[in-house]
Protein backbone atom coordinates (compact mmCIF):
# COMPACT_ATOMS: atom_id res chain seq x y z
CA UNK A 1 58.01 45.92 49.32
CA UNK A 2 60.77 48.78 49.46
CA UNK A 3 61.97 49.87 53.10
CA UNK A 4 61.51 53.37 52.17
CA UNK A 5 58.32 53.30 49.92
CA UNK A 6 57.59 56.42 47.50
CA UNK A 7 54.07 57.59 48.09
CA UNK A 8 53.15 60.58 45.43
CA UNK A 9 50.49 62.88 47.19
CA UNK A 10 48.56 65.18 44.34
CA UNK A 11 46.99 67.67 46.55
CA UNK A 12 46.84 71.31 47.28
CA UNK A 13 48.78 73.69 50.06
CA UNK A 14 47.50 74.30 53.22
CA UNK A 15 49.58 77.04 54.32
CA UNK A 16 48.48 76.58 58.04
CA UNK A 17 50.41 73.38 57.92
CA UNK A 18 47.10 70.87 59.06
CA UNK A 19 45.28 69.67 56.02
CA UNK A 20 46.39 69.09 52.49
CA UNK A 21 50.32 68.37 51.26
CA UNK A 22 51.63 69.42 54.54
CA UNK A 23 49.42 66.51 56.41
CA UNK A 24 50.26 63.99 53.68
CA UNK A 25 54.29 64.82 54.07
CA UNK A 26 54.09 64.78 57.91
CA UNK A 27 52.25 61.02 57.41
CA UNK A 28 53.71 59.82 54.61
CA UNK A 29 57.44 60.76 56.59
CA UNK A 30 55.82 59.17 60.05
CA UNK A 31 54.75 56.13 58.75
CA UNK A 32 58.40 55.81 57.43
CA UNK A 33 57.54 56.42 53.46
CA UNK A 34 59.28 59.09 50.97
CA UNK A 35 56.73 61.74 50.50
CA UNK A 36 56.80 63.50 46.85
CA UNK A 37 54.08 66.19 45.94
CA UNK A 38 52.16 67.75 43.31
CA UNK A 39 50.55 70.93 44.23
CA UNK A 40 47.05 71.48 42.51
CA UNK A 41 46.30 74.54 44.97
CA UNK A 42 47.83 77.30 47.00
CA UNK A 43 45.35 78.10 49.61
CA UNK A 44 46.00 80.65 52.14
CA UNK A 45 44.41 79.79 55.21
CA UNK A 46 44.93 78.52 59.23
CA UNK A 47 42.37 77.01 61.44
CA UNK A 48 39.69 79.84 61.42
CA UNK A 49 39.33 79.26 57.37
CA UNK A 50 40.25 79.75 53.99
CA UNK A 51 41.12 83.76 53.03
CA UNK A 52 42.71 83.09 49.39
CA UNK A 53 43.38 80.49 46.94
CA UNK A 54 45.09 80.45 43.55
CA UNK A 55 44.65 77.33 41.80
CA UNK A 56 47.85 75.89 39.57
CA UNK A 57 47.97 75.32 35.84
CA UNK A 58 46.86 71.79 35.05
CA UNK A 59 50.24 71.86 32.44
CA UNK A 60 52.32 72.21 36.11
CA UNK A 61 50.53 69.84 38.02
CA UNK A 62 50.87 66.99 35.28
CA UNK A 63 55.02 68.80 34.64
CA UNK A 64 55.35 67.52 39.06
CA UNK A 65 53.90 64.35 38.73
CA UNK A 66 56.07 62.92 35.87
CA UNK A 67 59.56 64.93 37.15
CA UNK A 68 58.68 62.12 40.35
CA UNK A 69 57.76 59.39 38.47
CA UNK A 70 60.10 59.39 35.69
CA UNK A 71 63.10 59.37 38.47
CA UNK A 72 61.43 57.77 41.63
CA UNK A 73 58.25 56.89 40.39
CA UNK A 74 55.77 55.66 43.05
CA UNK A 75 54.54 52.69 45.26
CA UNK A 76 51.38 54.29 45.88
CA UNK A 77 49.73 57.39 45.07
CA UNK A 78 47.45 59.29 47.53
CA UNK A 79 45.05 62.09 45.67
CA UNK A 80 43.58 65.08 47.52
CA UNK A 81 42.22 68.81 46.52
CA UNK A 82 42.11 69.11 42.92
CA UNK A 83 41.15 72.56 42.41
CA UNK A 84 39.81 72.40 38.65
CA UNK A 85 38.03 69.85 36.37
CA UNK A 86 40.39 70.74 33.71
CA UNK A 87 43.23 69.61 36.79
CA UNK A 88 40.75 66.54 37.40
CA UNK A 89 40.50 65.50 33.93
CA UNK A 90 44.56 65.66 33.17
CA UNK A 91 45.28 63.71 36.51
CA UNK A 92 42.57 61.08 35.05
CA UNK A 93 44.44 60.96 32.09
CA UNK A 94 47.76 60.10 33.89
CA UNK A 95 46.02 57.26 35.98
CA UNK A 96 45.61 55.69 32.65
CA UNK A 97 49.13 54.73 32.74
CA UNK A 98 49.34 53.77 36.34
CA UNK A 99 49.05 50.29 37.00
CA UNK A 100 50.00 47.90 39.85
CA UNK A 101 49.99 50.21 42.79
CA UNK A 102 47.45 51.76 45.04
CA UNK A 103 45.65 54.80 43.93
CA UNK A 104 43.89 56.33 47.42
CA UNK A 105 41.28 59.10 46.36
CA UNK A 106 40.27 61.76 49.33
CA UNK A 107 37.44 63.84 46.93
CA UNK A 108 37.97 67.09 48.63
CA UNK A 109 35.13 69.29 48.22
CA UNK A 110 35.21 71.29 51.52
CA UNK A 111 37.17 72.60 54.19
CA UNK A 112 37.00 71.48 57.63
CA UNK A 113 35.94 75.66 58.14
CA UNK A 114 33.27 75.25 55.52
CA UNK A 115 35.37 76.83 52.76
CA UNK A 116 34.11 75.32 49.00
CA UNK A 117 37.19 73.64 47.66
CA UNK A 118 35.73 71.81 44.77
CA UNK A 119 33.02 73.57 42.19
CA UNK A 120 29.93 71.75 40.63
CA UNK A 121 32.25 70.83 37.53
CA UNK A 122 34.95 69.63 39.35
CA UNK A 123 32.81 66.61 41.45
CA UNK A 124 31.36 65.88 37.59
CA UNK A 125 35.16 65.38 36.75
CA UNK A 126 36.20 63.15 39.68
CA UNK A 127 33.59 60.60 37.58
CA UNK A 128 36.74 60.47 35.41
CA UNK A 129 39.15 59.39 38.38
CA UNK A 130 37.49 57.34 40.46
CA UNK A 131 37.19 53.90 38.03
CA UNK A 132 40.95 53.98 38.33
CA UNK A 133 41.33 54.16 42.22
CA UNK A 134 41.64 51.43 44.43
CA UNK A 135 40.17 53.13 47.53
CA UNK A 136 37.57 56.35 47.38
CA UNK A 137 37.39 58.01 50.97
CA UNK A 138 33.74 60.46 51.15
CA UNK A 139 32.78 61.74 53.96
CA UNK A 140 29.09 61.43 54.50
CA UNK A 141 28.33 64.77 52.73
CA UNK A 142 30.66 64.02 49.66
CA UNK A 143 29.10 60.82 49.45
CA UNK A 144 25.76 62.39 48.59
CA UNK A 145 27.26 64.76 46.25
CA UNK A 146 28.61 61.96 44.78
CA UNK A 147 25.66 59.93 44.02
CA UNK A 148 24.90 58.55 47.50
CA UNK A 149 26.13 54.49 48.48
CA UNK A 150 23.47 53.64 45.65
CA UNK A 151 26.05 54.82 43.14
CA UNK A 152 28.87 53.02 44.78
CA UNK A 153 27.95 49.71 42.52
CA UNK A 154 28.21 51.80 39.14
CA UNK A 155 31.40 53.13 40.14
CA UNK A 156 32.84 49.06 40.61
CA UNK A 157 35.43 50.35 43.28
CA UNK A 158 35.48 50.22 47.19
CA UNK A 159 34.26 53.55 49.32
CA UNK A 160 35.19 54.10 52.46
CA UNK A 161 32.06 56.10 53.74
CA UNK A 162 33.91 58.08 56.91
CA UNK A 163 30.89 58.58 59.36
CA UNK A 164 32.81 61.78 61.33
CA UNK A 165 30.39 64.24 60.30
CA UNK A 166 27.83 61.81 61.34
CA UNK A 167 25.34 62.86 64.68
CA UNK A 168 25.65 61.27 67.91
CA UNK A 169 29.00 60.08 70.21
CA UNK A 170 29.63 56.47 68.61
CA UNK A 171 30.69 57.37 64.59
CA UNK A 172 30.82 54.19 62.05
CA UNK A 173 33.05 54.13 59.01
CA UNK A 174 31.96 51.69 56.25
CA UNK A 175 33.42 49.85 53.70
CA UNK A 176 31.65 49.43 51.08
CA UNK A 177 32.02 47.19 47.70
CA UNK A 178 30.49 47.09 44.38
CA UNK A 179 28.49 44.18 46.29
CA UNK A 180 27.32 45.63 49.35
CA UNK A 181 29.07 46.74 52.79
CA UNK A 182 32.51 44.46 53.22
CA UNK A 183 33.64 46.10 56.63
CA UNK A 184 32.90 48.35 59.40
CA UNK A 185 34.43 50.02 62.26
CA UNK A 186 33.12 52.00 65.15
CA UNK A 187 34.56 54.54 67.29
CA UNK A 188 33.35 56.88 70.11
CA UNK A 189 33.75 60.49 68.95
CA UNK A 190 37.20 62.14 70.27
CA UNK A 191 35.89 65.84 72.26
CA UNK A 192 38.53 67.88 70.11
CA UNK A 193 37.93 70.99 68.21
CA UNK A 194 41.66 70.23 66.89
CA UNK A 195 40.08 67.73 63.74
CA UNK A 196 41.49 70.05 60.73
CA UNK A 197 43.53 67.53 58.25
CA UNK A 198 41.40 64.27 59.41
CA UNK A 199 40.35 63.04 55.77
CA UNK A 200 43.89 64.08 54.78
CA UNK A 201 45.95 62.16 57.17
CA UNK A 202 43.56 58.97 56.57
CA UNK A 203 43.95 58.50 52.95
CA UNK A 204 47.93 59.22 53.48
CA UNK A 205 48.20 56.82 55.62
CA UNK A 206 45.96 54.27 53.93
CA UNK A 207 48.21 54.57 51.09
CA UNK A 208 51.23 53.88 52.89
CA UNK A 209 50.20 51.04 55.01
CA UNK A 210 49.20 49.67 51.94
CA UNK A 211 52.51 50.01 50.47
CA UNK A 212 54.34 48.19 53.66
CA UNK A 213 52.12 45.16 52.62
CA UNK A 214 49.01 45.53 54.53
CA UNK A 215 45.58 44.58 52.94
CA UNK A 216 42.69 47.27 52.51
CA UNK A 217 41.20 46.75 55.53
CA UNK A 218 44.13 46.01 57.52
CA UNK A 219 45.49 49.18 56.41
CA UNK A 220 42.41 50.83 57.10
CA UNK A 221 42.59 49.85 60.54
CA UNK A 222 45.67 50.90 61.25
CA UNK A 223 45.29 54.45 59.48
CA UNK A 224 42.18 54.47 61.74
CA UNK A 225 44.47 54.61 64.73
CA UNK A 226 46.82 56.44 63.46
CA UNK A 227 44.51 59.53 63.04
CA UNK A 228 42.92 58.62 66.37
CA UNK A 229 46.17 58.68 68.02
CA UNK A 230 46.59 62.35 66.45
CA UNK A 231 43.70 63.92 67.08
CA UNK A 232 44.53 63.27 70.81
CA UNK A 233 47.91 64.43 70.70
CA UNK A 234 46.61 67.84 68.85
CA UNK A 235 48.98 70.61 70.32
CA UNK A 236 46.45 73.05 70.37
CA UNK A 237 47.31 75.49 68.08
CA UNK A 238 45.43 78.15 66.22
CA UNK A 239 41.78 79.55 67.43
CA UNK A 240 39.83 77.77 65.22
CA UNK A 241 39.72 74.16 63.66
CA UNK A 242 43.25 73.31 64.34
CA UNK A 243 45.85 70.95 63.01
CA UNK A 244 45.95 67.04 64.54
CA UNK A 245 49.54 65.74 66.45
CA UNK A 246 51.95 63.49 65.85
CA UNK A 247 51.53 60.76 67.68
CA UNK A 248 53.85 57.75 68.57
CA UNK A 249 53.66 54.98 66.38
């Protein structure tokens, strides 16, 4: 494993800094990897929500990735906010060539403010994505639009099921095989309204634990406390759902 591992993050702009590209760079950087990017999306938004957003060509998205990968290429590659099935289906076709290497999946489909981020067509596209990935990370409600855990054997990749948007104080995330549950880990809610970027930051740093030689559920683990560790270190900022910390690692 490289001291400085390349993580490619194919995601879209947050321009209130917590969620999206901006959260992968500020993990990818903390967790001592080289960040590169692929924008899908400009979104204009802060905490309170999401005012504008102007989806990118797919042509431009698949012109970033291989500028990166033909010169740096990448030890792992973390994918957020896609924006378009026609963006979905050319990032599926580029995962074809990818091999050796973690592929960490966050299926965005809406803001933390409640903002719709991914259409009808675009979940039917992630179908496309998702055999290549070595980690999928739903929260509960993207789980069900993707199928529910029932669908997690046809897919014959792990899920980690993120239980944040779950009721109650103690939240469980699972992991979850082809075969049945593999892992679990509880954790008493944290009382922040600061929680915008959460799904972000995990699959960013997933992605580059993995790439310093961890296993999946070590790595899991570990990004586990790392986005612990920020949401209570949020500075906050912003009136609404505002961005996580940085926290000492």
């Amino acid at each position: 494993m490289t001291d400085c591992p390349c993580i490619l993050s194919i995601a879209g702009s947050d321009s209130g800094g917590g969620a999206g590209i901006q959260a992968d760079i500020r993990t990818i950087s903390r967790l001592g990897g080289h960040a590169m990017t692929a924008v899908t999306a400009i979104t204009a938004q802060n905490s309170a929500g999401v005012t504008a957003m102007e989806v990118m060509s797919p042509d431009i998205v698949l012109a970033q990735i291989w500028a990166v990968m033909d010169d740096f290429d990448a030890n792992a590659i973390k994918i957020g906010m896609l924006g378009s099935p026609e963006t979905a289906m050319v990032v599926a076709d580029f995962l074809k060539s990818v091999r050796n290497r973690p592929i960490i999946f966050d299926p965005v489909m809406i803001a933390t403010s409640g903002a719709t981020l991914a259409d009808t067509q675009t979940i039917a596209a992630f179908q496309k994505i998702i055999p290549f990935c070595s980690l999928v990370t739903p929260n509960l409600d993207e789980m069900a639009r993707l199928g529910g855990e029932e669908a997690i054997a046809e897919y014959g990749v792990p899920f980690l099921v993120k239980g944040g948007h779950g009721e109650g104080e103690l939240l469980t995330d699972r992991l979850i095989g082809p075969d049945g549950e593999q892992q679990r880990w509880e954790g008493h809610r944290i009382d922040t309204r600061h929680t915008h970027g959460t799904g972000c930051t995990l699959s960013a740093a997933i992605a580059t634990y993995l790439t310093k030689g961890e296993s999946l559920p070590q790595a899991i683990e570990s990004a586990r406390a790392y986005v612990r560790a920020s949401l209570e270190n949020s500075p906050g900022l912003g009136s609404g759902h505002g961005p996580m910390g940085i926290p000492a690692i």
